[in-house]
N, C-alpha and C. Protein backbone atom coordinates (compact mmCIF):
# COMPACT_ATOMS: atom_id res chain seq x y z
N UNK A 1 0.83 -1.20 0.00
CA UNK A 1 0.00 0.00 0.00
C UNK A 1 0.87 1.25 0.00
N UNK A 2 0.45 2.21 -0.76
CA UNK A 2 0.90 3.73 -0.63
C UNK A 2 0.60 4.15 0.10
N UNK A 3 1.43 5.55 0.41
CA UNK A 3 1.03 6.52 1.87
C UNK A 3 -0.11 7.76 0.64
N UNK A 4 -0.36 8.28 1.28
CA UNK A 4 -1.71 9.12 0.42
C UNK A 4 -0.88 10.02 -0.01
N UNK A 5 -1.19 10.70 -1.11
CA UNK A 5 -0.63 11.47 -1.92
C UNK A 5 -0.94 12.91 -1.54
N UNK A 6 -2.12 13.00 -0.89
CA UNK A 6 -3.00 14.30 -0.74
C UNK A 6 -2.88 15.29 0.57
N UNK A 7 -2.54 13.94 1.86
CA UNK A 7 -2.14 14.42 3.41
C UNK A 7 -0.92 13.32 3.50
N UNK A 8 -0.17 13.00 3.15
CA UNK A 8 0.90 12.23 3.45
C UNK A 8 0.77 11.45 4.70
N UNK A 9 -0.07 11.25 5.52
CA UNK A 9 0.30 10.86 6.33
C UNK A 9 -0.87 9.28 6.36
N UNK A 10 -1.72 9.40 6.27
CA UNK A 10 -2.01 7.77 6.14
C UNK A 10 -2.02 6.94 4.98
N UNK A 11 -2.25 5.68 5.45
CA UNK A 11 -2.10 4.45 4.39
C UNK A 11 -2.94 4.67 3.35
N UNK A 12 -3.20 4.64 2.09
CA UNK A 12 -3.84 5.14 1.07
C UNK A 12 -5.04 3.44 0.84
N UNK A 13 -5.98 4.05 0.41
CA UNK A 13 -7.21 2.66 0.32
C UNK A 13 -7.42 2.64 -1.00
N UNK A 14 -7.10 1.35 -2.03
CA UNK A 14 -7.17 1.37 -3.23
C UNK A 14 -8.91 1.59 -4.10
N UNK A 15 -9.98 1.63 -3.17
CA UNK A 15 -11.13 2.18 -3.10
C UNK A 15 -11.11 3.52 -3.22
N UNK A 16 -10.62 4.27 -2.64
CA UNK A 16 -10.44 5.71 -2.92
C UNK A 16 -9.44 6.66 -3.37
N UNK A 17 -9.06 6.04 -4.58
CA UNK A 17 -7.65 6.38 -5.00
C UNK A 17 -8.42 7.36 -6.02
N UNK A 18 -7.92 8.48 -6.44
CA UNK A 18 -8.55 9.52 -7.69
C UNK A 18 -8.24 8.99 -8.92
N UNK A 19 -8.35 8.77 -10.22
CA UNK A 19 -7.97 8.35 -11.34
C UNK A 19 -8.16 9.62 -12.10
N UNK A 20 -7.08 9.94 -12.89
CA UNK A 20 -6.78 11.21 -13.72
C UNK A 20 -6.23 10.70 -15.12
N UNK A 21 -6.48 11.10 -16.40
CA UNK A 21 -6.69 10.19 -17.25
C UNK A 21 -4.80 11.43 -18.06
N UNK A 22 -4.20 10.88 -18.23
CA UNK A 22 -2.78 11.73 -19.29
C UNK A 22 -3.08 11.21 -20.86
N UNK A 23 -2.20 12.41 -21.14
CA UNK A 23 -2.38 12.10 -22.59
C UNK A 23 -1.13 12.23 -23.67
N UNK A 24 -0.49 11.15 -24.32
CA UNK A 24 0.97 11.37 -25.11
C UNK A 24 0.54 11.54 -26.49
N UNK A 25 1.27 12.72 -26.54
CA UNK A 25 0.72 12.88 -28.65
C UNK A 25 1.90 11.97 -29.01
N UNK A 26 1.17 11.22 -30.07
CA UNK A 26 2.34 10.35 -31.24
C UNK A 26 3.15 11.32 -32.09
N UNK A 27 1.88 11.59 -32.46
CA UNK A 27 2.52 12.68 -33.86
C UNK A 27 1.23 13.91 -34.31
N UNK A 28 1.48 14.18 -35.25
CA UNK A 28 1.08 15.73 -35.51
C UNK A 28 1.06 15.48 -37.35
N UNK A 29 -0.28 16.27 -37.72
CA UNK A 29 -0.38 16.73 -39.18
C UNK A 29 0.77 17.74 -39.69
N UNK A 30 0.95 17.40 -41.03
CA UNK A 30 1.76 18.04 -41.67
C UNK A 30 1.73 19.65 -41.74
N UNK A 31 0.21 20.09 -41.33
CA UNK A 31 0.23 21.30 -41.12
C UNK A 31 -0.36 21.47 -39.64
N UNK A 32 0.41 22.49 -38.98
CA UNK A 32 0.25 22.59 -37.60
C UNK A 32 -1.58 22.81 -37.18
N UNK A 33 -1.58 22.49 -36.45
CA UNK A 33 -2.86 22.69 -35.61
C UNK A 33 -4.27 22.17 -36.27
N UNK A 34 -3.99 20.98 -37.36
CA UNK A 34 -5.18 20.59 -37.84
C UNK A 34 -5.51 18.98 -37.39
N UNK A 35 -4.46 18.41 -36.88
CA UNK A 35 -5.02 17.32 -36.00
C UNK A 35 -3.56 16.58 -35.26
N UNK A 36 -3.77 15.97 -34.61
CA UNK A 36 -3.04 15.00 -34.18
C UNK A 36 -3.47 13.51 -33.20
N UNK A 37 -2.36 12.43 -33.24
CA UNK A 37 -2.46 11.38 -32.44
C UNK A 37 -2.52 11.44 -31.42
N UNK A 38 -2.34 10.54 -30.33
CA UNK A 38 -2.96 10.79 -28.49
C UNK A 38 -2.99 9.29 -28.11
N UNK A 39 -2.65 9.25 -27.52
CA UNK A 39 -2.90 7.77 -26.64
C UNK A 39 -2.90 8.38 -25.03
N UNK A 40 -4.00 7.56 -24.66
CA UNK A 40 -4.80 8.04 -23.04
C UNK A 40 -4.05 6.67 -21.95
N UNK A 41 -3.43 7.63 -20.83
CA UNK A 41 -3.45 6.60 -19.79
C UNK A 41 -4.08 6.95 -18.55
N UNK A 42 -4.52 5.97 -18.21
CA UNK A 42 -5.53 6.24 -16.64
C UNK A 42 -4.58 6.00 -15.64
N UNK A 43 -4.48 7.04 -14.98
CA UNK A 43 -3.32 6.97 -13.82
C UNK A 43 -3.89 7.14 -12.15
N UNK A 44 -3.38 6.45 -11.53
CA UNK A 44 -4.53 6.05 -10.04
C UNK A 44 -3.25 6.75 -9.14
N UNK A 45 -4.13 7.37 -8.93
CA UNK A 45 -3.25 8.62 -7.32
C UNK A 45 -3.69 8.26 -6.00
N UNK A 46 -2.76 7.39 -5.20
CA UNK A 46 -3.25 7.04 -3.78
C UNK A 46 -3.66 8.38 -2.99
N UNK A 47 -5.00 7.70 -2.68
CA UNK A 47 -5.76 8.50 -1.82
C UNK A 47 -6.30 7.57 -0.05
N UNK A 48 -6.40 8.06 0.56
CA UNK A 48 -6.76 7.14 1.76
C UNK A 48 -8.11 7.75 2.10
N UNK A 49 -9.10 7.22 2.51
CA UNK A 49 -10.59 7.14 3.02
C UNK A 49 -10.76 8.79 3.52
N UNK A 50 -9.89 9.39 4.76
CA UNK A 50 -10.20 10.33 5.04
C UNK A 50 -10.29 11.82 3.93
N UNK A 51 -9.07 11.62 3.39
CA UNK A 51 -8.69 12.69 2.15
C UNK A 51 -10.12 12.34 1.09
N UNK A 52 -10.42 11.49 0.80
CA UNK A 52 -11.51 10.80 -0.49
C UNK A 52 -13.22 11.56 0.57
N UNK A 53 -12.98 11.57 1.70
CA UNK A 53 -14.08 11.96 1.94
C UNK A 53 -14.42 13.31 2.33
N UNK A 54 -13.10 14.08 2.46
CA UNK A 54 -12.75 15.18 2.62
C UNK A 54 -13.00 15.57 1.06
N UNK A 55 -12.46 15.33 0.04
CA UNK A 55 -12.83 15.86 -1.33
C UNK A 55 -14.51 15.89 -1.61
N UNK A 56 -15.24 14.62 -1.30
CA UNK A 56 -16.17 14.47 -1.51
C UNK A 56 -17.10 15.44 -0.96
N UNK A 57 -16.78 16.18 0.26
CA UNK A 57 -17.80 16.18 0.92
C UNK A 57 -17.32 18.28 0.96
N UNK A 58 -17.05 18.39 0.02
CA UNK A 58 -16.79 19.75 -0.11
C UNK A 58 -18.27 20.30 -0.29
N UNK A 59 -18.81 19.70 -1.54
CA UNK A 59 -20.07 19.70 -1.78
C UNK A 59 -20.84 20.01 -1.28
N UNK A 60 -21.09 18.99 -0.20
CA UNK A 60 -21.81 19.65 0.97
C UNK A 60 -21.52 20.69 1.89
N UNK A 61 -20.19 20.87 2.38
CA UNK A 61 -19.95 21.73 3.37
C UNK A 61 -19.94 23.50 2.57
N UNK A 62 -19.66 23.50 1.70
CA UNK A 62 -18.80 24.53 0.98
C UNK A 62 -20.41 25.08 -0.44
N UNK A 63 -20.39 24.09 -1.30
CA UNK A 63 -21.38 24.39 -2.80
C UNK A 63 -22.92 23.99 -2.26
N UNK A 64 -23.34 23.05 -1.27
CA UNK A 64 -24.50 22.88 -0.79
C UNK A 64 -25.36 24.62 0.10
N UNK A 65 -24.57 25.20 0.64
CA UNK A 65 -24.72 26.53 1.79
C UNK A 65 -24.98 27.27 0.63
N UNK A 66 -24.09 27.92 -0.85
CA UNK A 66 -23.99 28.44 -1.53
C UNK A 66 -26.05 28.60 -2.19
N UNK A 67 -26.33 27.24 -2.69
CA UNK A 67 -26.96 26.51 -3.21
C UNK A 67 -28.48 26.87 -2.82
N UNK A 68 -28.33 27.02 -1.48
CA UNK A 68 -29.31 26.84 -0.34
C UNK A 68 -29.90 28.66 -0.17
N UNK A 69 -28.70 29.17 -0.21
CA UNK A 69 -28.79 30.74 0.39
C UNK A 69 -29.48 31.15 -1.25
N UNK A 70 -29.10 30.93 -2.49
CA UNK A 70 -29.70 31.23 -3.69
C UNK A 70 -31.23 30.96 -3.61
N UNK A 71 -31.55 29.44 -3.39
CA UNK A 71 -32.75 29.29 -3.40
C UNK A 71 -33.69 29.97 -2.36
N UNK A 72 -33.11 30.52 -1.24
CA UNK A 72 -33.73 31.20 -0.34
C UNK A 72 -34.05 32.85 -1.01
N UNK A 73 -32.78 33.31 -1.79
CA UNK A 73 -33.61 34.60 -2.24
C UNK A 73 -34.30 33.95 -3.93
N UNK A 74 -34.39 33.40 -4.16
CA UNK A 74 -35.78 32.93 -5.20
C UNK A 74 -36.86 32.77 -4.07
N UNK A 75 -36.99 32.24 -3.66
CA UNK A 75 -38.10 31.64 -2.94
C UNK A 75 -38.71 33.25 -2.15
N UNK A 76 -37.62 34.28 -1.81
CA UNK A 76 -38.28 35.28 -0.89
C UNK A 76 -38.86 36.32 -2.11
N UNK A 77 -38.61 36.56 -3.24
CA UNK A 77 -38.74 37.14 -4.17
C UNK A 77 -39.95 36.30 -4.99
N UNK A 78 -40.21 35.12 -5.04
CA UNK A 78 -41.22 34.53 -5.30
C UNK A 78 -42.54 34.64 -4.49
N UNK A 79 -42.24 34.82 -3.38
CA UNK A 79 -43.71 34.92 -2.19
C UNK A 79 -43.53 36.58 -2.40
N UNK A 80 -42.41 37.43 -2.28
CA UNK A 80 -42.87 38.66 -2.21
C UNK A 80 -44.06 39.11 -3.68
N UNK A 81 -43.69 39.00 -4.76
CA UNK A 81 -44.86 39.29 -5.72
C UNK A 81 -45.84 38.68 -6.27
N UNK A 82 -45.97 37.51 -5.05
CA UNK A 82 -47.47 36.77 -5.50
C UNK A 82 -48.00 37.30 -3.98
N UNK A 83 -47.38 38.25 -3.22
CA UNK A 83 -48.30 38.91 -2.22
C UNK A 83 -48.73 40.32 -2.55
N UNK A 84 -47.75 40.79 -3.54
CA UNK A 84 -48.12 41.80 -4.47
C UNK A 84 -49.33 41.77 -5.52
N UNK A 85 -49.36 40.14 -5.27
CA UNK A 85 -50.54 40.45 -6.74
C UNK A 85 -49.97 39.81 -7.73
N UNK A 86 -48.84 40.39 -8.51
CA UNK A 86 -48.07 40.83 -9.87
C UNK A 86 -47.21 39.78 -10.04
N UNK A 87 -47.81 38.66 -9.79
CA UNK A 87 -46.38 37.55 -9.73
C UNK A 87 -46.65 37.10 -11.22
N UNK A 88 -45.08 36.94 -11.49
CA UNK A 88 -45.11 36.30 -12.92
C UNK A 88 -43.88 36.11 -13.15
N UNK A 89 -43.26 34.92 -14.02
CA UNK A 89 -42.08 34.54 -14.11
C UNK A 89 -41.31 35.68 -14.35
N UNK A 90 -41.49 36.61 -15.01
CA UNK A 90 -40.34 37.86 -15.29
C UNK A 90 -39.45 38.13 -13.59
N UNK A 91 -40.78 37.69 -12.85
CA UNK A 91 -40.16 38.57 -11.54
C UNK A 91 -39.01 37.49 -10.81
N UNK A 92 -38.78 36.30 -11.56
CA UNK A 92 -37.86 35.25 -11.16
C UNK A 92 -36.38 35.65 -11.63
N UNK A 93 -36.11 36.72 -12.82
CA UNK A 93 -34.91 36.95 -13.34
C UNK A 93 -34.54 37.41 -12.26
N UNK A 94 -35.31 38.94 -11.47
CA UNK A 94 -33.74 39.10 -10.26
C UNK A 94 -33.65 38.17 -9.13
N UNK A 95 -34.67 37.63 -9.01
CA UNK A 95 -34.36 36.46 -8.06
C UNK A 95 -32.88 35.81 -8.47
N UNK A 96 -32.82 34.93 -9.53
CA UNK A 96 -31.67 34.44 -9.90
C UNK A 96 -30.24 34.93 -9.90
N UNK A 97 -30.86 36.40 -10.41
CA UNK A 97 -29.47 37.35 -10.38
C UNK A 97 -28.99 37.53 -9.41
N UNK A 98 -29.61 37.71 -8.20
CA UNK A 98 -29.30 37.62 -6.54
C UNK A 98 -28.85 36.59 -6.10
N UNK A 99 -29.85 35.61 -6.36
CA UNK A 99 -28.90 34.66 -5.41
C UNK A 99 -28.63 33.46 -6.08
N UNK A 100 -28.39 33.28 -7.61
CA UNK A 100 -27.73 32.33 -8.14
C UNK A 100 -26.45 32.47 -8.61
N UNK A 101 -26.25 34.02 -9.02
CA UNK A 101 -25.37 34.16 -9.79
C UNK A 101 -24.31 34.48 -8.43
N UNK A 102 -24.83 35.54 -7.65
CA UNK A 102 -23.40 35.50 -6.36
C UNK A 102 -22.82 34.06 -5.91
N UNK A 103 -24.13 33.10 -5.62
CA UNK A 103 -23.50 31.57 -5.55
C UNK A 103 -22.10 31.15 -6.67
N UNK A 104 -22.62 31.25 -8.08
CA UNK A 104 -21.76 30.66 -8.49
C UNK A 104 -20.40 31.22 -8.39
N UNK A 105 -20.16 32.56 -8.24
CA UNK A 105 -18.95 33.80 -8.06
C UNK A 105 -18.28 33.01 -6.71
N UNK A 106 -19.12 33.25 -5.62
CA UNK A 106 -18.02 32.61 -4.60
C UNK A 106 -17.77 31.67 -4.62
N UNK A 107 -17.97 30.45 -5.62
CA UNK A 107 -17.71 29.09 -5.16
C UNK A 107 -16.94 29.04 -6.22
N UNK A 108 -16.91 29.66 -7.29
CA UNK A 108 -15.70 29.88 -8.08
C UNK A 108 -14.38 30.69 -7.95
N UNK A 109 -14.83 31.85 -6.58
CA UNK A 109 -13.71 31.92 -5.79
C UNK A 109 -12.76 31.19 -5.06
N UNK A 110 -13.45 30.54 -4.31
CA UNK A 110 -13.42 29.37 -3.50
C UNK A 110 -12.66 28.40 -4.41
N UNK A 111 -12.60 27.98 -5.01
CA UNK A 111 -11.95 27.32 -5.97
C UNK A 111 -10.77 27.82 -6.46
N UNK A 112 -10.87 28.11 -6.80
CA UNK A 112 -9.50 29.13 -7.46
C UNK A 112 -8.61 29.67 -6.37
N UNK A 113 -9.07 30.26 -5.43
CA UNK A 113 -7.99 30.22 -4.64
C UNK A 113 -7.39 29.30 -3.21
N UNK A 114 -8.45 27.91 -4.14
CA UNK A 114 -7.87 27.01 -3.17
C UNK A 114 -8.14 27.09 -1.61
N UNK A 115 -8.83 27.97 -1.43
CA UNK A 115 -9.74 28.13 0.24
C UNK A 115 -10.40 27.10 0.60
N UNK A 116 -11.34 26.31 -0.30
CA UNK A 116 -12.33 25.35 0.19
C UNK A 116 -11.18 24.33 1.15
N UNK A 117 -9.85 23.51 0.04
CA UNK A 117 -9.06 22.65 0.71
C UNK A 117 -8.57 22.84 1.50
N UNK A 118 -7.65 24.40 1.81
CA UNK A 118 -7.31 24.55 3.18
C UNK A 118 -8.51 24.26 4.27
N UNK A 119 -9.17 24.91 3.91
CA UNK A 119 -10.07 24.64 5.00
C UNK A 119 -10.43 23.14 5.71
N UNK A 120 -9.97 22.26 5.06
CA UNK A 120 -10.10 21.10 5.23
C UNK A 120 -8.48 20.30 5.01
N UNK A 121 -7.56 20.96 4.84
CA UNK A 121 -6.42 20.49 5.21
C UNK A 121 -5.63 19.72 4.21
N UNK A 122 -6.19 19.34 3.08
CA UNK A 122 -5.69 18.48 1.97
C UNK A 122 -5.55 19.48 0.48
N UNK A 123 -4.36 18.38 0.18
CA UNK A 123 -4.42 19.07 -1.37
C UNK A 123 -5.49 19.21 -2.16
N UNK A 124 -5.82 19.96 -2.88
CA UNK A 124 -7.08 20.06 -4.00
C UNK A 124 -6.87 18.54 -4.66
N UNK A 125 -8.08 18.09 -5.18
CA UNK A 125 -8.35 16.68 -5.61
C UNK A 125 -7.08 16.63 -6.99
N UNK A 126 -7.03 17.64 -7.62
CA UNK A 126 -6.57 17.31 -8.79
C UNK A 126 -5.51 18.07 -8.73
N UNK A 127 -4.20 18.47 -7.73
CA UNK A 127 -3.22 18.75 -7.19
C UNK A 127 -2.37 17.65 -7.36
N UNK A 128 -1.44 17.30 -8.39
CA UNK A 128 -1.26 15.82 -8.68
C UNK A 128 0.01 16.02 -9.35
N UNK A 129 0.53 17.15 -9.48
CA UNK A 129 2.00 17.26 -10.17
C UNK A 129 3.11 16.63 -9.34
N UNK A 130 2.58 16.60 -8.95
CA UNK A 130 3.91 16.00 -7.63
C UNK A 130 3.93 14.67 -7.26
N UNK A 131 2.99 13.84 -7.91
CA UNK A 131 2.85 12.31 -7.80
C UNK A 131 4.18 11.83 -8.66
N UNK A 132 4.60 10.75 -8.28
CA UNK A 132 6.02 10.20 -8.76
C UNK A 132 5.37 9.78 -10.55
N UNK A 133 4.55 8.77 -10.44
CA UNK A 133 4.44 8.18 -11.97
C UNK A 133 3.92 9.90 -12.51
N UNK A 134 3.07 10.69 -12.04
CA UNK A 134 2.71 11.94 -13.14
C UNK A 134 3.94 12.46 -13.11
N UNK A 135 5.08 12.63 -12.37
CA UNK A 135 6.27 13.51 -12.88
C UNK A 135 6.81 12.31 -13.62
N UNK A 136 7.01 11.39 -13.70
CA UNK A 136 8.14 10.14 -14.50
C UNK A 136 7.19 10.49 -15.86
N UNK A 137 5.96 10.49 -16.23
CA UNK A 137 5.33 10.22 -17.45
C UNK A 137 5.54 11.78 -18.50
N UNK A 138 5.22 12.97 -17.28
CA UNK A 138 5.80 14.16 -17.73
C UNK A 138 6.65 14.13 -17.97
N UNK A 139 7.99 13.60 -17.32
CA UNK A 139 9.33 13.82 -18.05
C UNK A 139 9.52 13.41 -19.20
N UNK A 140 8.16 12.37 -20.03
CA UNK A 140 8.72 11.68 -21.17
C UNK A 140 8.10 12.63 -22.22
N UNK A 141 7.21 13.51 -21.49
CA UNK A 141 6.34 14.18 -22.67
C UNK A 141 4.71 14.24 -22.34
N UNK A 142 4.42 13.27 -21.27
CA UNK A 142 2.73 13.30 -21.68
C UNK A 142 2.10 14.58 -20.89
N UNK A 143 1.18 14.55 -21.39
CA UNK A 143 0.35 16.16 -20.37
C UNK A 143 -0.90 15.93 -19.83
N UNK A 144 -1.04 16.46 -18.51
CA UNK A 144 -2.05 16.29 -17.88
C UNK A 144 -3.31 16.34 -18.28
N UNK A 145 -3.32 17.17 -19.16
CA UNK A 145 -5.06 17.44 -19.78
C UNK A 145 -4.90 17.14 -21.47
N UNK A 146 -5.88 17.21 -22.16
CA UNK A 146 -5.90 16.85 -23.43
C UNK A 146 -6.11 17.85 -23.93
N UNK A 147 -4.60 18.48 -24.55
CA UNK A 147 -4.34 19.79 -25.38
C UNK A 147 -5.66 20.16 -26.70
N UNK A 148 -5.76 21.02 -27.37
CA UNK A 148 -6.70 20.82 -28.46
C UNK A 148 -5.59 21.14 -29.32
N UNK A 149 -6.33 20.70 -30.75
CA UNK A 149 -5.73 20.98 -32.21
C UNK A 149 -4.41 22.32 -32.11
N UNK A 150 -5.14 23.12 -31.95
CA UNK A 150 -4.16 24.66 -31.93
C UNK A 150 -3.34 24.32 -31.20
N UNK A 151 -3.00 24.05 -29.87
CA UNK A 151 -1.89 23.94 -29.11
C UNK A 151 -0.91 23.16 -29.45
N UNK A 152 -1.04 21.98 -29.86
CA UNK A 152 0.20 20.64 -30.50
C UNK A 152 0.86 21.41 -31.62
N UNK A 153 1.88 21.18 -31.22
CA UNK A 153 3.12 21.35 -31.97
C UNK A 153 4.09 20.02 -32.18
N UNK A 154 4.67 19.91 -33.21
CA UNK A 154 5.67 18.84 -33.45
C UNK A 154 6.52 18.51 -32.01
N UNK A 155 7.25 19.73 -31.20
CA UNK A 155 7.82 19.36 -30.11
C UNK A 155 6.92 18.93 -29.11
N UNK A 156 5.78 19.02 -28.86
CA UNK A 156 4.76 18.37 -28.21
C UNK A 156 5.09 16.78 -28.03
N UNK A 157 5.56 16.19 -29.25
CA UNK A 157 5.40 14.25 -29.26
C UNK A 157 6.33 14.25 -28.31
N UNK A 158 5.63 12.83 -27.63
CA UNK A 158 6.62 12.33 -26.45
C UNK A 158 7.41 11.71 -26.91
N UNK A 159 8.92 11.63 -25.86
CA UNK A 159 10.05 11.34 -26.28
C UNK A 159 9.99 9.56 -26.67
N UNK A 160 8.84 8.95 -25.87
CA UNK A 160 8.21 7.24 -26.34
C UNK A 160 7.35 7.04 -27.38
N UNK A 161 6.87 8.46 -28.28
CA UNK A 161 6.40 8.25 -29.49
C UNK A 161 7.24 7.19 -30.37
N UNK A 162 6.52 6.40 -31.11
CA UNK A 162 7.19 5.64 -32.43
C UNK A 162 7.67 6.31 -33.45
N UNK A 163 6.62 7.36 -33.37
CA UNK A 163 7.24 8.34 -34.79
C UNK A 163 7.97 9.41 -34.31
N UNK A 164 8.37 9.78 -32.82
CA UNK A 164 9.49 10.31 -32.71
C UNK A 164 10.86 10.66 -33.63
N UNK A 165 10.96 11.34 -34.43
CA UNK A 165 12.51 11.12 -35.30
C UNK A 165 13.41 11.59 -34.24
């Protein structure tokens, strides 16, 4: 068993390991940015029970409150103009604008600056540069996410491409 990748400190549970999928370009069209090859590997990042439920449960602690406080100003903006009389879906746009759209802003704050995980003590789920096989596979060339057309370039192919020259 691995030690967890995420809090280093306990035994990692092959049940709750994250799987993050890499990607090695073979090769590349003769003219840049109109297609290229790819071969996908699924790569398993020890995770242990506590960290796996700590990711999981952001949701609830963190995007559920968000979620909740939105539907509360729909819902107060919904009873306010059917006590007015004048209720009618138009009057649901600022509802939304209030309290859906600030939801999604802070929890996309929250994200981005990586607040939700401190708060809970672990690396972000997909904080993974630092795993031994994702740096060994990077060193050969592969990349974490699946580049599009425009981005691949000939120096892009991994150094284990076949058509490597």
């Amino acid at each position: 068993m691995d030690k967890c990748h995420y809090c280093e400190n306990y035994t990692s549970d092959e049940k709750s390991y994250y799987e993050h999928t890499m990607y090695e370009i073979l090769n590349t069209s003769l003219i840049q940015g109109m297609s290229y090859r790819y071969r996908e590997k699924k790569i398993k990042i020890p995770r242990c029970t506590t960290c796996y439920n700590k990711h999981n449960n952001q949701s609830l602690y963190i995007t559920l409150p968000l979620w909740i406080i939105s539907a509360l100003g729909i819902l107060y903006f919904f009873t306010y103009k059917i006590n007015d009389g004048e209720f009618s879906f138009v009057s649901l746009i600022p509802a939304i604008l209030l309290g859906g759209i600030p939801g999604v802003i802070v929890n996309f704050i929250l994200d981005g600056l990586k607040i939700s995980h401190k708060l809970f003590g672990v690396k972000p789920e997909n904080d993974i540069k630092e795993n031994l096989e994702v740096k060994r596979l990077m060193e050969l060339g592969w990349k974490l996410n699946k580049p599009s057309n425009t981005e691949v370039t000939k120096d892009d192919i991994s150094k284990t491409s076949p058509y490597k020259k």
